[in-house]
Protein backbone atom coordinates (compact mmCIF):
# COMPACT_ATOMS: atom_id res chain seq x y z
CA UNK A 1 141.83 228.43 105.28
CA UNK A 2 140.72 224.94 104.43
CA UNK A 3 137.19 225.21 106.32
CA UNK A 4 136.73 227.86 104.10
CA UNK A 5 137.56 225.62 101.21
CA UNK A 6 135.31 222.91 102.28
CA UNK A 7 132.49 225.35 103.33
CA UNK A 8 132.39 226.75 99.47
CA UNK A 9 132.69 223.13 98.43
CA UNK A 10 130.11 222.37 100.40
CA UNK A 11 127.63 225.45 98.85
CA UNK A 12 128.92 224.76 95.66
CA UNK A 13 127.32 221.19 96.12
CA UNK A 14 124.31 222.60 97.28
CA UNK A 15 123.50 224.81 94.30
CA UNK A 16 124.39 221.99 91.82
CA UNK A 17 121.88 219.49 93.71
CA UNK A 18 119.11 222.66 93.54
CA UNK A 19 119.66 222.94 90.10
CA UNK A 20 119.32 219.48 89.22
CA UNK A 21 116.44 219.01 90.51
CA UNK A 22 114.71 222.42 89.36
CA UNK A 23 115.91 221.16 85.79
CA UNK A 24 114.22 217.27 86.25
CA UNK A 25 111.67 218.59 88.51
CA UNK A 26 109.39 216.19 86.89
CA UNK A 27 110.84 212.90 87.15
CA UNK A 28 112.44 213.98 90.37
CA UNK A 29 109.12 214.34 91.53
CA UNK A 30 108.05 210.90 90.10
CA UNK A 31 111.41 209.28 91.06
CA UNK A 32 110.48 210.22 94.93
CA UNK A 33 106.86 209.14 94.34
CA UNK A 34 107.41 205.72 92.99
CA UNK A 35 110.43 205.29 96.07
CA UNK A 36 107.51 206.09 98.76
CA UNK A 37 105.09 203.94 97.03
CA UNK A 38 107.87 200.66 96.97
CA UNK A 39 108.71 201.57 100.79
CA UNK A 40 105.02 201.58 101.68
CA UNK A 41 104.50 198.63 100.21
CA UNK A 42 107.16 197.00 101.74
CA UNK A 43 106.25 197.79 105.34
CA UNK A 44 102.90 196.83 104.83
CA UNK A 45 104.05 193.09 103.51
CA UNK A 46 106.02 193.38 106.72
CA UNK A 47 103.91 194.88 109.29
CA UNK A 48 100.82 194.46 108.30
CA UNK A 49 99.95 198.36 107.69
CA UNK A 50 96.22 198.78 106.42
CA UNK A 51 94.93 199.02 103.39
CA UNK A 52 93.30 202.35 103.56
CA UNK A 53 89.84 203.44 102.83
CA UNK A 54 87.08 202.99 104.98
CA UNK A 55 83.41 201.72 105.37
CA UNK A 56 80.39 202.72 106.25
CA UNK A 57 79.60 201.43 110.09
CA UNK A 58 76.81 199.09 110.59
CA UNK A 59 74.22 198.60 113.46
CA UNK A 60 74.09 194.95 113.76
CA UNK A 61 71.24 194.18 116.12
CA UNK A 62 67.40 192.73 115.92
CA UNK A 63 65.10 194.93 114.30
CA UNK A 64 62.99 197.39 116.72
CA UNK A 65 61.65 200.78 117.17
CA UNK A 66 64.98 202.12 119.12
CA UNK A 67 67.12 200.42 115.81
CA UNK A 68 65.39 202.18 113.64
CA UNK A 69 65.67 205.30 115.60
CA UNK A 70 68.78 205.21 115.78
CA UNK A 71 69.64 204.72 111.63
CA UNK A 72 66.90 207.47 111.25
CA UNK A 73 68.60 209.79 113.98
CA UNK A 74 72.08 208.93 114.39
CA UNK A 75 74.22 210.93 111.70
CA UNK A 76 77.40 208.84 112.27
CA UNK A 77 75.83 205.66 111.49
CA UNK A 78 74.71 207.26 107.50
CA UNK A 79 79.07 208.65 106.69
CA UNK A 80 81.69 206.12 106.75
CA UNK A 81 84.08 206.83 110.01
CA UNK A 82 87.49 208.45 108.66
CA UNK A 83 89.53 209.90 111.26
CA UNK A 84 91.65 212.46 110.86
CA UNK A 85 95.33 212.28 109.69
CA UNK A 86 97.72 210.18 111.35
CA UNK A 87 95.06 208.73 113.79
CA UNK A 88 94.03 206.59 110.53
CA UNK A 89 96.62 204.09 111.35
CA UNK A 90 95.52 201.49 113.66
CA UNK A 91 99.50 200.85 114.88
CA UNK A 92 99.55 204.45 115.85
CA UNK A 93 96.59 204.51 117.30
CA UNK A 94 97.30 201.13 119.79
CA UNK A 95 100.75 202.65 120.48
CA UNK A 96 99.55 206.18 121.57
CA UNK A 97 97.11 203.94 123.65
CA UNK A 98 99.90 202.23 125.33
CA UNK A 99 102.64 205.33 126.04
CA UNK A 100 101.07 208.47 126.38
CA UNK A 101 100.56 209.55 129.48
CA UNK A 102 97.60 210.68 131.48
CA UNK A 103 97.78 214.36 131.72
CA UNK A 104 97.58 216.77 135.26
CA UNK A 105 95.75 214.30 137.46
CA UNK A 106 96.41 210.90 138.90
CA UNK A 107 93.75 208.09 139.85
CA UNK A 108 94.16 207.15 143.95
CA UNK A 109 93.17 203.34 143.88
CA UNK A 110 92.24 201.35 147.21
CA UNK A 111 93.00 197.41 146.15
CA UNK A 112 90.82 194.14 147.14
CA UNK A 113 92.01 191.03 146.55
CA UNK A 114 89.35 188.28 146.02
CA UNK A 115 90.23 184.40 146.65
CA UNK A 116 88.16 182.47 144.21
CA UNK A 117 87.04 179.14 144.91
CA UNK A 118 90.11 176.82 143.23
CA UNK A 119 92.38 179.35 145.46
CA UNK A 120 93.24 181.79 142.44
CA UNK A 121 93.47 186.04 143.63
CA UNK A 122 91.86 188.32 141.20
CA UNK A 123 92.13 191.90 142.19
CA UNK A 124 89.61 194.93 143.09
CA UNK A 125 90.65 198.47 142.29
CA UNK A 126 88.20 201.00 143.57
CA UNK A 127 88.85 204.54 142.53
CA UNK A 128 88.68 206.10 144.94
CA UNK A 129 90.13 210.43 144.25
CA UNK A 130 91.65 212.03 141.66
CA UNK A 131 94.97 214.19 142.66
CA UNK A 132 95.19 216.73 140.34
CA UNK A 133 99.03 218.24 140.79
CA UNK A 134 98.31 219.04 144.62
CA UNK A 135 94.64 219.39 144.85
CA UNK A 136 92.78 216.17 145.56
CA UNK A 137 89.00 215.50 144.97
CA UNK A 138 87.70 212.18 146.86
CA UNK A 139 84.88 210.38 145.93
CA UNK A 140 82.32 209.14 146.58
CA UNK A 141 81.81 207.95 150.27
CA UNK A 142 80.88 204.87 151.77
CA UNK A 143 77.64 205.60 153.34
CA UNK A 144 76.22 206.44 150.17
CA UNK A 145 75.08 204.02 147.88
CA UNK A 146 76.36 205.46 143.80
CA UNK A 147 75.93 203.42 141.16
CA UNK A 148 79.12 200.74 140.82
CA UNK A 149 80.97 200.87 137.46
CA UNK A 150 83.15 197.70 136.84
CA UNK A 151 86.16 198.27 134.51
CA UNK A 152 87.43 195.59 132.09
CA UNK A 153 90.69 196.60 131.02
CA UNK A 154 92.22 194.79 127.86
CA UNK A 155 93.49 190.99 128.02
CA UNK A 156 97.23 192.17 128.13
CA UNK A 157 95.93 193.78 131.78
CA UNK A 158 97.20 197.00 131.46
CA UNK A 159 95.78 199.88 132.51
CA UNK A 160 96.05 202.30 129.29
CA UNK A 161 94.97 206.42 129.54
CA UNK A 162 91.47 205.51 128.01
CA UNK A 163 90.71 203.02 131.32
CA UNK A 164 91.95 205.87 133.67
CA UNK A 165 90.00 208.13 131.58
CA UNK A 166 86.80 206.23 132.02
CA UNK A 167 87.81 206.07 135.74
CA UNK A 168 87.88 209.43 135.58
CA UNK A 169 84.70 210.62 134.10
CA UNK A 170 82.62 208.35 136.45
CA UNK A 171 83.71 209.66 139.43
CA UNK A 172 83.30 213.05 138.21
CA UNK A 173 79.44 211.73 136.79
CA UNK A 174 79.17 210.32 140.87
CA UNK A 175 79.72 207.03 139.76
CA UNK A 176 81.90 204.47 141.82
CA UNK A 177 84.61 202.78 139.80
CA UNK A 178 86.62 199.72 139.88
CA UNK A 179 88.94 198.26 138.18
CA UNK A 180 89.29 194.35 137.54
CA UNK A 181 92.43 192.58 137.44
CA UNK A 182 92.61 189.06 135.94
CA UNK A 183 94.74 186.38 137.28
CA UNK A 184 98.67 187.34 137.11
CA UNK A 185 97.67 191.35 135.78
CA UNK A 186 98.01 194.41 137.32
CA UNK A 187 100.37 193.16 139.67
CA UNK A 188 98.02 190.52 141.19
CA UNK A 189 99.79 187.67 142.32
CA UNK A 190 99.12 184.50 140.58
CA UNK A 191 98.89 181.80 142.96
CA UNK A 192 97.43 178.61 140.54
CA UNK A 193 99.01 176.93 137.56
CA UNK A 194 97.00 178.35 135.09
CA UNK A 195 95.53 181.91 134.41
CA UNK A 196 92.20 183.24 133.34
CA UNK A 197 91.30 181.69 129.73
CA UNK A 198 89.99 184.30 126.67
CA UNK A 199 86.64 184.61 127.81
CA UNK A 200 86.07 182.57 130.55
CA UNK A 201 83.65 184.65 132.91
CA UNK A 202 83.92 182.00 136.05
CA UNK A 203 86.33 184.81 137.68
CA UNK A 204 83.97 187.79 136.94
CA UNK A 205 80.69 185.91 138.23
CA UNK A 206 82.58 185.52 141.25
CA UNK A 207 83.82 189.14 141.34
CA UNK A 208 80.36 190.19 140.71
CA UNK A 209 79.14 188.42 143.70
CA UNK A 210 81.61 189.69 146.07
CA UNK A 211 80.72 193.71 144.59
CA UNK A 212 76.99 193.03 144.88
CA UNK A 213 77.71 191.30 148.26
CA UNK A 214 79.31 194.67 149.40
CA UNK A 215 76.83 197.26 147.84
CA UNK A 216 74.01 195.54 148.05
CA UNK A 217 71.44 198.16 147.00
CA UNK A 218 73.92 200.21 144.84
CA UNK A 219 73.03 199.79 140.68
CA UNK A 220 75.78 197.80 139.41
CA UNK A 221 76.98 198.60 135.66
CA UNK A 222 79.90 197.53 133.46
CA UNK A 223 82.42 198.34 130.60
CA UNK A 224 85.14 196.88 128.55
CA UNK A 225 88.02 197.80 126.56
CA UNK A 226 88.99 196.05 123.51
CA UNK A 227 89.95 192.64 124.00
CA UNK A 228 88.83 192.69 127.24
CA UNK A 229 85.13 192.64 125.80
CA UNK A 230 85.41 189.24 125.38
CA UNK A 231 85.37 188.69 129.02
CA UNK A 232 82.43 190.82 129.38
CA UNK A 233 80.33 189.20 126.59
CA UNK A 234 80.57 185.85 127.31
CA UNK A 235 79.88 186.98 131.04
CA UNK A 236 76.68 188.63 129.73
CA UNK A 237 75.91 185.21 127.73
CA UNK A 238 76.24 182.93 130.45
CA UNK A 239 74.69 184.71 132.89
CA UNK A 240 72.02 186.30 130.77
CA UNK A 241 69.40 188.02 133.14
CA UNK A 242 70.90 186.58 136.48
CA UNK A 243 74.05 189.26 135.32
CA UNK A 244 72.98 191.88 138.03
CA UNK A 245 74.02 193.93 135.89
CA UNK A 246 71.78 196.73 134.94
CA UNK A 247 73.66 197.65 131.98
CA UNK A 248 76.60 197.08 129.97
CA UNK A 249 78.58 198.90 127.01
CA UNK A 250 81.74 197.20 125.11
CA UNK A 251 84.41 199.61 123.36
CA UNK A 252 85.99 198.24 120.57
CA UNK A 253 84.81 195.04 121.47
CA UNK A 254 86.34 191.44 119.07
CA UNK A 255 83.47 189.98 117.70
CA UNK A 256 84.89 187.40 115.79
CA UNK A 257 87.13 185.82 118.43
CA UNK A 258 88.59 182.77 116.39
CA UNK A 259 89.37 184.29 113.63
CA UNK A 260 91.01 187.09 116.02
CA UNK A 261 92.85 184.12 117.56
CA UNK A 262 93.50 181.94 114.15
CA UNK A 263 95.04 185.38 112.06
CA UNK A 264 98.91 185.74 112.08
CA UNK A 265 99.77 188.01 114.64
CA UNK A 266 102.75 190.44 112.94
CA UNK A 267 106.47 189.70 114.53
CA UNK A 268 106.24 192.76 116.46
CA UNK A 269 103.56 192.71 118.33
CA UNK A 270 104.12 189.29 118.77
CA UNK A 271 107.25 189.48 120.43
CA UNK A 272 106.22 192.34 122.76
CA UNK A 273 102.33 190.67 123.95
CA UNK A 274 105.10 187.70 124.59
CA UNK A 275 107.57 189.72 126.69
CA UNK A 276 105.31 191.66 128.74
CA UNK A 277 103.54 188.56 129.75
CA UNK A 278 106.98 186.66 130.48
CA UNK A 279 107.67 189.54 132.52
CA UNK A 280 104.20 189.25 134.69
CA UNK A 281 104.60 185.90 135.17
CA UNK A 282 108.16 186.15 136.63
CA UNK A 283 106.96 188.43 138.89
């Protein structure tokens, strides 16, 4: 008897709120709107969220025939670069990056590890299958000589979905991939008292050496990931034509590394880039 009681209470309730607001379905509506704008606003005073908008992208290079092919040709260089609803949001986007998973098919790695001169261990991941479920598809063999692509993952070290993606795609292109792994990362031990410094390329010349030493009429190519670009371009700037590389591509790459460094990092990702390095250094 009294859950029927509280169950016509309950409707009763219901149909009061529904009326309400079909009676001040106006400043309802405003009431709501003005509560979403105050919320937004206070998330992005504490995270950081982005303004919104967007700009045009710009080619920043010297002028030449293939520039100006490109701004003639290109279509995506001439619209400003909006993508589509939620992927707008750059928090989203770096923490789809860093949890979702890598669909159907797994990357079969064979590890090096490299002692540098000063005694440090960097670490050599050459793709070398894919496993898809229970099918596997190797790649490409020894006696061959493909074209080497060298991985830079990100300076945290982790391999995210778009590394194994690009992992991926090359061996299905015929290419030969692998992965390097700074000092401490990827579960390379670190054996020195320091670890690879933001953009210090001593460890990758070295690398380099030891790949080209290996395949020593294979092409030899190379490609970053976000903050791991750094690496990559000041690797390109030292070495300049003695690179061996025969060319080079950065994704997202920082540009403007001290102000990337001097600009508040918010609490959150501060505490977990803090973490997960405590955690590979305790390792």
């Amino acid at each position: 008897m009294w859950g029927s009681v509280i169950f016509l209470l309950l409707c009763l309730l219901l149909f009061i709120a529904i009326l309400l607001l079909s009676c001040f379905r106006d400043r309802t509506t405003a009431a709501l709107g003005h509560l979403a704008w105050r919320i937004r606003r206070r998330l992005r005073f504490w995270l950081y969220l982005p303004q919104g908008g967007s700009e045009r992208p710009q080619l920043i290079c010297k002028p030449s025939t293939l520039a100006h092919y490109l701004l003639q040709h290109c279509g995506s260089l001439g619209r400003p670069c909006t993508p589509d609803w939620p992927w707008l949001d750059p928090h989203l986007q770096t923490l789809c990056s860093l949890v979702w998973p890598l669909a159907d098919n797994e990357i079969d790695f064979a590890r090096d590890h490299l002692q540098l001169r000063d005694g440090g261990i960097v670490a050599l991941d050459w793709a070398v299958g894919i496993t898809i479920r229970n099918w596997k598809a190797t790649g490409p063999s020894s006696s061959s000589s493909p074209p080497v692509l060298i991985i830079i993952p990100n300076s945290w070290g982790r391999l995210t979905p778009h590394v194994l993606g690009l992992c991926r795609l090359a061996l299905e292109q015929g290419f030969y991939p692998v992965v390097f792994h700074r000092r401490g990362q990827g579960g390379c031990p670190l054996v020195t008292p320091s670890v690879q410094q933001f953009g210090d390329p001593s460890d990758l010349m070295e690398a380099v050496s030891y790949i080209r030493f290996r395949h020593p009429s294979a092409a030899l190519l190379a490609v970053s990931e976000g903050s791991g670009s750094g690496l990559l371009l000041s690797y390109l700037g030292e070495c300049g034509s003695s690179s061996y590389l025969t060319c080079a591509a950065c994704i997202s790459p920082v540009f403007r590394g001290q102000q990337w460094f001097e600009s508040p990092l918010p609490w959150l990702y501060r505490w977990a880039l803090l973490l997960y390095q405590k955690l590979n250094l305790c390792r």
